[in-house]
Protein backbone atom coordinates (compact mmCIF):
# COMPACT_ATOMS: atom_id res chain seq x y z
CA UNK A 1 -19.50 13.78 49.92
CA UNK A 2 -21.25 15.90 47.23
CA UNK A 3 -22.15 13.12 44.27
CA UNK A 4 -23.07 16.27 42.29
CA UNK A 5 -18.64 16.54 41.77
CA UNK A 6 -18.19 13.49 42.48
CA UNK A 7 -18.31 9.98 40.01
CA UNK A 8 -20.31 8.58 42.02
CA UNK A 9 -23.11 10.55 40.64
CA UNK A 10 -22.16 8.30 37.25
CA UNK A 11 -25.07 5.49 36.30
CA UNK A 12 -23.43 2.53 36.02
CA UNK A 13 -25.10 1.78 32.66
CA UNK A 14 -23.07 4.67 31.11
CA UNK A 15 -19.73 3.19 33.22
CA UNK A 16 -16.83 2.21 31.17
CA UNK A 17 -14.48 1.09 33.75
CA UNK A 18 -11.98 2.86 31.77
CA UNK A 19 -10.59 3.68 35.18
CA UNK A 20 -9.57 7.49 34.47
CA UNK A 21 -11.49 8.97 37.53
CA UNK A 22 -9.17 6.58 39.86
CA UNK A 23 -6.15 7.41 38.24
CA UNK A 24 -6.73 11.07 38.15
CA UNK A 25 -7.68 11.42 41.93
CA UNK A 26 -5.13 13.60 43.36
CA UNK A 27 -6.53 11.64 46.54
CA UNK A 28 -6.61 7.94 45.82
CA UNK A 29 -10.35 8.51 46.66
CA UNK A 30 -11.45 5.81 44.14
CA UNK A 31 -11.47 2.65 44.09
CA UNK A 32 -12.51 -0.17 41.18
CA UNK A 33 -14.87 -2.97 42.57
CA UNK A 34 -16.56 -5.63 41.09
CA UNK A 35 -20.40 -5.91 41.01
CA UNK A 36 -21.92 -9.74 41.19
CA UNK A 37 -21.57 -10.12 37.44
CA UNK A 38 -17.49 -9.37 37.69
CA UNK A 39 -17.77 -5.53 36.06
CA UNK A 40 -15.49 -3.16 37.73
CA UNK A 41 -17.18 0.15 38.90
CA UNK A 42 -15.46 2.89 40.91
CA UNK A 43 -16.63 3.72 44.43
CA UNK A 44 -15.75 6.70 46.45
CA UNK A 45 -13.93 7.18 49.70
CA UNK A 46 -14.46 8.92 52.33
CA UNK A 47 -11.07 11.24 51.97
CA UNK A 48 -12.77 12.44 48.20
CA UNK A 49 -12.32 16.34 48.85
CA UNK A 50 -14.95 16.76 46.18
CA UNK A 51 -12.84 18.53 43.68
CA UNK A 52 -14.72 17.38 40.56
CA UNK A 53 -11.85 16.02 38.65
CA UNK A 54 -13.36 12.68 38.63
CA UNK A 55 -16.30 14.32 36.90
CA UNK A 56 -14.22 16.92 34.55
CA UNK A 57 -12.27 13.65 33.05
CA UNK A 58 -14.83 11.03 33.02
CA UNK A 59 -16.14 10.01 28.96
CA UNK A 60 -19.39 9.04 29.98
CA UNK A 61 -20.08 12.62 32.05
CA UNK A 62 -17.88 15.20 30.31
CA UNK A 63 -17.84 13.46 27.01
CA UNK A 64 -15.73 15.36 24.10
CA UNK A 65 -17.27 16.68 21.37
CA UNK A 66 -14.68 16.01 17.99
CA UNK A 67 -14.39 19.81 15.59
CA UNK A 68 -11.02 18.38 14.34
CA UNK A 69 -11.70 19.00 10.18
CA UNK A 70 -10.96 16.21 8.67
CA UNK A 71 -12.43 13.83 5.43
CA UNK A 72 -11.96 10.17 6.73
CA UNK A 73 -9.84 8.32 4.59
CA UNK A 74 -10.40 4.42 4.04
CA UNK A 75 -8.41 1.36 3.37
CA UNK A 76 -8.79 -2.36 2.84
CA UNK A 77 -5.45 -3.45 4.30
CA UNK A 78 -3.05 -6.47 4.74
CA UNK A 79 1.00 -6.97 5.77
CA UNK A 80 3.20 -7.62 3.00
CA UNK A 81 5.56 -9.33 5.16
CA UNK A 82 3.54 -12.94 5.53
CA UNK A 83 5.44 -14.13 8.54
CA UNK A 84 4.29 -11.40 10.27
CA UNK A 85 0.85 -11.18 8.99
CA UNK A 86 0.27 -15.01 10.13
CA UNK A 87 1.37 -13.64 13.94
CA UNK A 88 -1.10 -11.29 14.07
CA UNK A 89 -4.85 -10.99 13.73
CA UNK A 90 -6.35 -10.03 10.50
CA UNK A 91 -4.35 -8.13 8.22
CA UNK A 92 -1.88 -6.73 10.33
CA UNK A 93 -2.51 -3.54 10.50
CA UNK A 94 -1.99 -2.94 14.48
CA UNK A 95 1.41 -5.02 14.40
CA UNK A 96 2.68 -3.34 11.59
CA UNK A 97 2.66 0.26 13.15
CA UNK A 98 3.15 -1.27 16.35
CA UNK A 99 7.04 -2.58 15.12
CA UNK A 100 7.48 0.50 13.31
CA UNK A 101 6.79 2.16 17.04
CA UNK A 102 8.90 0.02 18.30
CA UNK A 103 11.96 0.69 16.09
CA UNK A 104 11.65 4.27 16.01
CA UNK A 105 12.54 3.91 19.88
CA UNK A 106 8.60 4.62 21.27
CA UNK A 107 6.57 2.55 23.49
CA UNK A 108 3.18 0.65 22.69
CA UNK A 109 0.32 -0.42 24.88
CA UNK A 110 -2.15 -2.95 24.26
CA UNK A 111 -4.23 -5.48 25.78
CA UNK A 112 -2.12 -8.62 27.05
CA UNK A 113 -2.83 -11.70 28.92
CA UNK A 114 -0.79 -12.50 32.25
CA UNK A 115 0.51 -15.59 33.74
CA UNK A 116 -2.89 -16.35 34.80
CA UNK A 117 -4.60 -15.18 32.03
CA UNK A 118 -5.99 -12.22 33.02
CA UNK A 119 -6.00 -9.29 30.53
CA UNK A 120 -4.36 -5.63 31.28
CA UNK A 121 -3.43 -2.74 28.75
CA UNK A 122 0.35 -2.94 29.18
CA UNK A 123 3.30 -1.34 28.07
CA UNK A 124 5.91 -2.49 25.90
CA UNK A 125 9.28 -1.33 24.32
CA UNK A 126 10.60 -4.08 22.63
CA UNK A 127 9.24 -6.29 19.89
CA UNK A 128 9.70 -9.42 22.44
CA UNK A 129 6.84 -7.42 24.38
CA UNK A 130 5.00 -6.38 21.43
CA UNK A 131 4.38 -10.59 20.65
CA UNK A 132 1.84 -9.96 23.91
CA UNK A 133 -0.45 -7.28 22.40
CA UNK A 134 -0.96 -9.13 19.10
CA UNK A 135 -4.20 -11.31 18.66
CA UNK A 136 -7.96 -10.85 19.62
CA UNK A 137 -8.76 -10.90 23.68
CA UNK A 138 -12.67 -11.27 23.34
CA UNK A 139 -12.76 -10.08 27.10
CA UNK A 140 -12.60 -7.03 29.03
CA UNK A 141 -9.21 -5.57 29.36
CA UNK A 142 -8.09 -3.61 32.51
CA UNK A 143 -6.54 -0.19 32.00
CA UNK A 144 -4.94 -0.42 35.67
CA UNK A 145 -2.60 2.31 35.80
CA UNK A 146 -1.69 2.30 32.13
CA UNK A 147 -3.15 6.30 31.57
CA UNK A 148 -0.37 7.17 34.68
CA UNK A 149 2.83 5.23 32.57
CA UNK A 150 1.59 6.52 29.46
CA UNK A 151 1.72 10.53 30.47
CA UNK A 152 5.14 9.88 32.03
CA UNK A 153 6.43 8.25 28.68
CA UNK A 154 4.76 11.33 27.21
CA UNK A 155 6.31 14.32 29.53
CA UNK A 156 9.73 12.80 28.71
CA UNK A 157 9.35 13.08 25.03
CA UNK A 158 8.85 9.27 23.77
CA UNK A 159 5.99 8.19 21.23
CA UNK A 160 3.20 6.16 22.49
CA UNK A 161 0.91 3.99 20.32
CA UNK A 162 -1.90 2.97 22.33
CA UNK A 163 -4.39 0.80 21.05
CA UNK A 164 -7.80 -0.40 22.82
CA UNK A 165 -11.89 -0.08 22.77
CA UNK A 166 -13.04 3.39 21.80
CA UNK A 167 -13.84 4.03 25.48
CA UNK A 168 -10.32 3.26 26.52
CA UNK A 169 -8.76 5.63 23.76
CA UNK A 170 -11.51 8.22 24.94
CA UNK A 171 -11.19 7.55 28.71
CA UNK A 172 -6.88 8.07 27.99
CA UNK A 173 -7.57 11.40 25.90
CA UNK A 174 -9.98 12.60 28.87
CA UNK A 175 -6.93 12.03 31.55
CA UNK A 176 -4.33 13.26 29.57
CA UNK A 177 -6.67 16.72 29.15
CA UNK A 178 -4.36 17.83 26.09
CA UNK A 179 -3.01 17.25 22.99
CA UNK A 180 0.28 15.32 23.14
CA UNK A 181 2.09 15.00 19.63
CA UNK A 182 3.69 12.27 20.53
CA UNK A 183 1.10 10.49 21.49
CA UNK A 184 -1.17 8.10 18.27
CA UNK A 185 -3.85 6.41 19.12
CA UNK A 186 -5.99 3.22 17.57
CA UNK A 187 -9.37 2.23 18.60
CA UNK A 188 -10.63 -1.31 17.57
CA UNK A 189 -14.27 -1.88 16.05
CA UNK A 190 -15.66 -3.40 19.11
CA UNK A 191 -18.30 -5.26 19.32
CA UNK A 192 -18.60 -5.47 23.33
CA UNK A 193 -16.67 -6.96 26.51
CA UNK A 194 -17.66 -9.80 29.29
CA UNK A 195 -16.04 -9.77 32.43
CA UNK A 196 -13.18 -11.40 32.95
CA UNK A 197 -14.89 -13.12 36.23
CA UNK A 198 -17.02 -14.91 32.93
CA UNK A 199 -14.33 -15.78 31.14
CA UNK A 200 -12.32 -17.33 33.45
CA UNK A 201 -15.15 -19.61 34.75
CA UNK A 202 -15.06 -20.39 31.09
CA UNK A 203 -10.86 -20.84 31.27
CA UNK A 204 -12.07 -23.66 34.27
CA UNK A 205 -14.79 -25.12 32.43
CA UNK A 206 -12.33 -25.73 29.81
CA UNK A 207 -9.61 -27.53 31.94
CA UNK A 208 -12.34 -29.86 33.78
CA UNK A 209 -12.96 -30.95 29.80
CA UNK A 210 -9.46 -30.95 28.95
CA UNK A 211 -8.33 -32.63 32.87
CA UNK A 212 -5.07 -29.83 32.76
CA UNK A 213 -5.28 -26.32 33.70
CA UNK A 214 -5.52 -23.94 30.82
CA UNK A 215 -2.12 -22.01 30.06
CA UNK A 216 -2.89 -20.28 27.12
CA UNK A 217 -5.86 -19.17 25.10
CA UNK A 218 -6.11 -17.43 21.69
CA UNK A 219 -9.18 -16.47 20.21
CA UNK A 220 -8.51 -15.87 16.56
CA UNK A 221 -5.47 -18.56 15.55
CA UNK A 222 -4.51 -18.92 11.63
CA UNK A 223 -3.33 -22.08 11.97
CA UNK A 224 -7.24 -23.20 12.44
CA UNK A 225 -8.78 -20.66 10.15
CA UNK A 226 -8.91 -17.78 12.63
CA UNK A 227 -8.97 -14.95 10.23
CA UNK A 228 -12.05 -15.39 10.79
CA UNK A 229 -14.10 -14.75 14.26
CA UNK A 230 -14.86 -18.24 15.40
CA UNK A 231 -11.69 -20.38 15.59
CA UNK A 232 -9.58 -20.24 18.20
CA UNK A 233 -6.61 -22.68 19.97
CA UNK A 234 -6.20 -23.31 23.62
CA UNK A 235 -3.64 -25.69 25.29
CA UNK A 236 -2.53 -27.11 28.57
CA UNK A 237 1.11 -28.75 29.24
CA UNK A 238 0.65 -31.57 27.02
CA UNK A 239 -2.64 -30.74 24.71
CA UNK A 240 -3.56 -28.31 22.08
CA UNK A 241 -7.45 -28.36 21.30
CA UNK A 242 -9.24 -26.07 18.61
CA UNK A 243 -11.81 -23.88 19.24
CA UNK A 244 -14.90 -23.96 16.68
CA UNK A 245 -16.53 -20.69 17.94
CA UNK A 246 -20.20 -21.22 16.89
CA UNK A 247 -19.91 -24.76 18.76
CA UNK A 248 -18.08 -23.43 21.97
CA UNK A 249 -20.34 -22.21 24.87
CA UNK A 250 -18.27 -18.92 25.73
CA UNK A 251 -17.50 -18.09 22.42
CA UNK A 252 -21.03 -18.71 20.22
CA UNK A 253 -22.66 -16.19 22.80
CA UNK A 254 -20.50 -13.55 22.87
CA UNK A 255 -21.09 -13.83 18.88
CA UNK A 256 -24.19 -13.39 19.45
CA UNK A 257 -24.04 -10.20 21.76
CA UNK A 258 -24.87 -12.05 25.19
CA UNK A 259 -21.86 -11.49 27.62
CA UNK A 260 -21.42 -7.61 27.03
CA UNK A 261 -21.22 -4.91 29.70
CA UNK A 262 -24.24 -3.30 29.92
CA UNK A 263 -22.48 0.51 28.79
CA UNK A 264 -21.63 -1.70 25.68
CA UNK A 265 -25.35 -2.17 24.42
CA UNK A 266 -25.79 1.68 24.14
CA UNK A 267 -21.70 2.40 23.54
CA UNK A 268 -22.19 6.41 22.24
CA UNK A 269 -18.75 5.55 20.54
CA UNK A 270 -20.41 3.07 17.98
CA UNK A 271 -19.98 5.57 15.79
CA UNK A 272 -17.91 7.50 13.13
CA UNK A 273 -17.02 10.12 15.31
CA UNK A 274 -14.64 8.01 16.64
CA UNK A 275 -11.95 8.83 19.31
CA UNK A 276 -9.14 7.11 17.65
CA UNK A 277 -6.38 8.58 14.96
CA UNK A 278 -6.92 4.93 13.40
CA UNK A 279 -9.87 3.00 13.27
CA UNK A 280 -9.10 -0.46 12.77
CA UNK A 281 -11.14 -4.14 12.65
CA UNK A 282 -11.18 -7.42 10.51
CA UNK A 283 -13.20 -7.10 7.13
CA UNK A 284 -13.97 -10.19 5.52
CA UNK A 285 -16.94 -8.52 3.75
CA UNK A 286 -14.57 -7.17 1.01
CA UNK A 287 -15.23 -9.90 -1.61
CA UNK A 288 -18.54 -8.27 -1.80
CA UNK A 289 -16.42 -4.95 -3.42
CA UNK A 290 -13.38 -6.99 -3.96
CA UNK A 291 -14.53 -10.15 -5.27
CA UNK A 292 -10.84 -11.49 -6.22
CA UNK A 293 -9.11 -10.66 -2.62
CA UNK A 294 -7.52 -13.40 -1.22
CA UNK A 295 -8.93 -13.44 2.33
CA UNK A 296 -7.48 -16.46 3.75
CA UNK A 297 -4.59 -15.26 5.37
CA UNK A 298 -6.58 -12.29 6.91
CA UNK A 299 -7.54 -8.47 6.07
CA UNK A 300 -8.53 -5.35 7.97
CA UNK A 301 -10.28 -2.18 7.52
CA UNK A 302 -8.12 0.94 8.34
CA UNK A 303 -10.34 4.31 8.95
CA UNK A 304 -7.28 7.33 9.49
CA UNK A 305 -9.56 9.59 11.27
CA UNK A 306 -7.54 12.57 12.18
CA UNK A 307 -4.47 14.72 10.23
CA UNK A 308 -2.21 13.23 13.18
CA UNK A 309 -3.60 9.39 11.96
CA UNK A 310 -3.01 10.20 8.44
CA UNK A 311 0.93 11.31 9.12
CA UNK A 312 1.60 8.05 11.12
CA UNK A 313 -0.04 6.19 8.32
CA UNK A 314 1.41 7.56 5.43
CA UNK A 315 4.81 6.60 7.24
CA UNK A 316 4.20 3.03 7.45
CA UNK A 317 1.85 2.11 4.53
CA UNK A 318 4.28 1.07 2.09
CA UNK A 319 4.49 -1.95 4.24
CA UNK A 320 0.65 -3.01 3.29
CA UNK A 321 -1.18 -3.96 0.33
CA UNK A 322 -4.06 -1.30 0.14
CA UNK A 323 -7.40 -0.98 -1.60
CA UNK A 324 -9.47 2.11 -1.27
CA UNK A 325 -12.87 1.98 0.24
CA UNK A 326 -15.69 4.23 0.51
CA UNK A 327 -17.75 4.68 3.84
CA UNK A 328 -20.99 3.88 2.04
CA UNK A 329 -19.65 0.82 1.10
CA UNK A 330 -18.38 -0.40 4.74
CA UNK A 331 -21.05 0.76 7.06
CA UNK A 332 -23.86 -1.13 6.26
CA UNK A 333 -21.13 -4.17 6.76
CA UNK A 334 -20.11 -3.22 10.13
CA UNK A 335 -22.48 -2.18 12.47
CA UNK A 336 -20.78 -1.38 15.33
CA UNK A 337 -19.85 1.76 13.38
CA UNK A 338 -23.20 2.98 13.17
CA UNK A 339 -25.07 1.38 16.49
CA UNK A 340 -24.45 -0.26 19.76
CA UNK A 341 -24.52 -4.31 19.64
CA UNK A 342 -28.60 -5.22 20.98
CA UNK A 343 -29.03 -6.00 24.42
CA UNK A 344 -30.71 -9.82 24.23
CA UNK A 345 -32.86 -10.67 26.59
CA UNK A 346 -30.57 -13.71 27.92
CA UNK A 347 -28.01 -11.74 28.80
CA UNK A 348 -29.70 -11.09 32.15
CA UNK A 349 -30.08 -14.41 32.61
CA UNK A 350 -26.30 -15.45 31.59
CA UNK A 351 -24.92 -12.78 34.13
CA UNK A 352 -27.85 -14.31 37.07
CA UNK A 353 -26.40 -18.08 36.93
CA UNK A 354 -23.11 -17.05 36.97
CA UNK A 355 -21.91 -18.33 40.18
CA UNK A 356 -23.11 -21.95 39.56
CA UNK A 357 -21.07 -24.29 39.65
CA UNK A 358 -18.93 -24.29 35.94
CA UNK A 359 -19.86 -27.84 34.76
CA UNK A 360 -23.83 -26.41 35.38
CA UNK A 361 -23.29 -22.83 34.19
CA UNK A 362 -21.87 -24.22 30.72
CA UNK A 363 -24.59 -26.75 30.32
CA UNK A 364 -27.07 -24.26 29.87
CA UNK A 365 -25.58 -21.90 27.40
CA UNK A 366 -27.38 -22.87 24.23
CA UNK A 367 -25.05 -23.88 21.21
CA UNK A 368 -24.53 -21.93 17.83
CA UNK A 369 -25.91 -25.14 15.24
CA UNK A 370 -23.03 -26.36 12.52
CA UNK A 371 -25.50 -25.03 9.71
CA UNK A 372 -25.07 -21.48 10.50
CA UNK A 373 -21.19 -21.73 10.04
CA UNK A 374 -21.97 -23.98 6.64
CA UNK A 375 -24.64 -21.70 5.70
CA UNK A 376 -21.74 -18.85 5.24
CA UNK A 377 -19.24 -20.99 3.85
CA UNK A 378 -22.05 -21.70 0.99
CA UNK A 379 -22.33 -17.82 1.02
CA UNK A 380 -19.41 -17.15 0.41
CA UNK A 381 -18.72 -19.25 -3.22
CA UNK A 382 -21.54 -17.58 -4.56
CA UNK A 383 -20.60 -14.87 -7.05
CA UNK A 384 -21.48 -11.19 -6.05
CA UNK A 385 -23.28 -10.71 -9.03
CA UNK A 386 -25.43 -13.65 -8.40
CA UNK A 387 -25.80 -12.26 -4.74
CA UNK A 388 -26.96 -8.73 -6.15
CA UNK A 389 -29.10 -10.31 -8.28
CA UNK A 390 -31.23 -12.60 -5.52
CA UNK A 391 -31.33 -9.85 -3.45
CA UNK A 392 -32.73 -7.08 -6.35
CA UNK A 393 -35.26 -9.86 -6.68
CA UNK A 394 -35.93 -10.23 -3.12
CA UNK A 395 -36.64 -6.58 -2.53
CA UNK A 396 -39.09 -6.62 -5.24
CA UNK A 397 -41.13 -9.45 -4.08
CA UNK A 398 -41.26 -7.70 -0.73
């Protein structure tokens, strides 16, 4: 085998397990492992032929360089329709194209959970289906052979939404190796993704606590105060048990950037030049521009990045209350679209214990303190004048 055409040559820091290189080998040549910490990375075959289409089609080695023209246009968004804004994570932007998709007869992929809780980019044609894709999955997703369904779909003339990390959206663009018109894409404001080896040693940790295996799992649930990041739900046959993220072991570190893949703490896509025709993520921040937005019920940032994002948008947007809002305004509030999440030094650590026993492994992940989540609810009532003001003040005393 020559690793100079083959992806083997590929660091594994820079891997995204976005899984094009498998599904583009015209030789099944490739196949996704898992590494100790439960990160899939592709390893090569002995029938590779060394053709180099692994390489040609990889993001992290042949990455794509954007010189589409376009001034980025910026919304503060949320659903009008309520019922379906409380289904759905933040303000609803994803689930309200997603329907519209759906109705105009085209398909949608997104991450969703399976019977055992295990998260895949899947495809969906129906709004039954499109229930799946809805909500947070704080956990790396699996593309499996989602790039393969999607170009079919494509060739025979259907719309695709597909939604995922900026990697995914890039790794799908890189397979696909042209423009399809049909074909609209959304990349989520990510932050970074464990493995789902962690999470599901979390899932058990859970049901020892609980004393009933745990069927179901949402990260971000309304009905708790999940427009926020932090509150979740989980449930068994017969119990239902909130999740208060900053005093939960699995979630309070991957708040605080712990669990991540390690091509996540220098992600080249944490950035403007972003792969997606729609940028999308929650934005609480906007009482800070917006001081009289009602936030409870959830909001988003929308970013239309492209003149193919714009036309999809401008289809669907009289179904959302919008607010224009300027990049200069946003960035500085969400750094993941300006910088990679940092690498703590525990996160070495975290990935090291991980095959302790769960009871052990959980009782040494240190806890986010109640204060921090009181400290920004006491942020938040204080007027953003009065919050401009301390911080003029500060600045000068510095």
């Amino acid at each position: 085998m020559d690793r100079n055409k083959s992806i083997a040559l590929l660091d594994k820091k820079r891997c995204f397990s976005c899984r094009s290189c498998v599904q583009v080998c015209p030789k099944h040549a490739i196949e996704m492992k898992a590494n100790e910490e439960g990160f899939f990375y592709p390893v090569v075959g002995d029938v590779c032929i060394n053709c180099g289409l692994c390489v040609q089609h990889c993001p992290a080695l042949s990455p794509t360089k954007n010189t589409e023209p376009f001034s980025r246009i910026s919304y503060v968004a949320r659903l009008k329709d309520t019922n379906l804004l409380m289904r759905s994570t933040s303000g609803g932007v994803f689930a309200g194209i997603a329907e519209k998709v759906i109705d105009d007869g085209g398909c949608v992929v997104g991450a969703a959970y399976d019977k055992d809780l295990f998260v895949n980019q899947e495809v969906v044609s129906d709004k039954e289906g499109l229930e799946k894709l809805k909500g947070s999955k704080y956990v790396e997703s699996c593309t499996a052979d989602s790039f393969l369904k999607v170009k079919k779909i494509l060739d025979g003339q259907k719309t695709v939404l597909y939604s995922g990390t900026p990697c995914q959206i890039e790794g799908l663009k890189k397979f696909l190796g042209k423009e399809y018109p049909n074909l609209y894409t959304i990349d989520l404001i990510c932050h970074g993704v464990p493995s789902q080896k962690l999470f599901h040693k979390y899932l058990e940790w859970l049901s020892l606590k609980l004393g009933e295996k745990i069927i179901a799992y949402n990260f971000r649930d309304k009905s708790c105060g999940g427009w926020l990041c932090g509150f979740g739900k989980t449930k068994t046959k017969t119990k239902t048990k909130k999740i208060i993220g900053g005093r939960d072991p699995y979630y309070a570190s991957f708040l605080r950037c712990e669990l991540y893949r390690e091509s996540c703490y220098s992600c080249p896509f944490s950035s403007m030049d972003r792969p997606g025709d729609l940028t999308i993520g929650d934005f609480f921040e906007v009482i800070k521009f917006y001081p009289k937005v009602d936030r409870k019920k959830g909001i988003s940032l929308c970013v239309v990045n492209s003149e193919k994002g714009l036309r999809l948008f401008n289809v669907v947007k009289q179904q959302f209350e919008l607010l224009p809002i300027k990049e200069e305004q946003y960035l500085p509030e969400k750094g993941n679209l300006h910088s990679p999440s940092p690498r703590p030094a525990v996160r070495s650590r975290i990935y090291k214990e991980i095959d302790l026993s769960s009871k052990e492994y959980f009782s040494r992940f240190k806890e986010t303190k109640l204060y921090f989540h009181l400290y920004r609810c006491v942020l938040d009532m204080i007027p953003v004048s009065l919050k401009k003001f301390i911080k003029c003040k500060m600045k000068r005393n510095i």
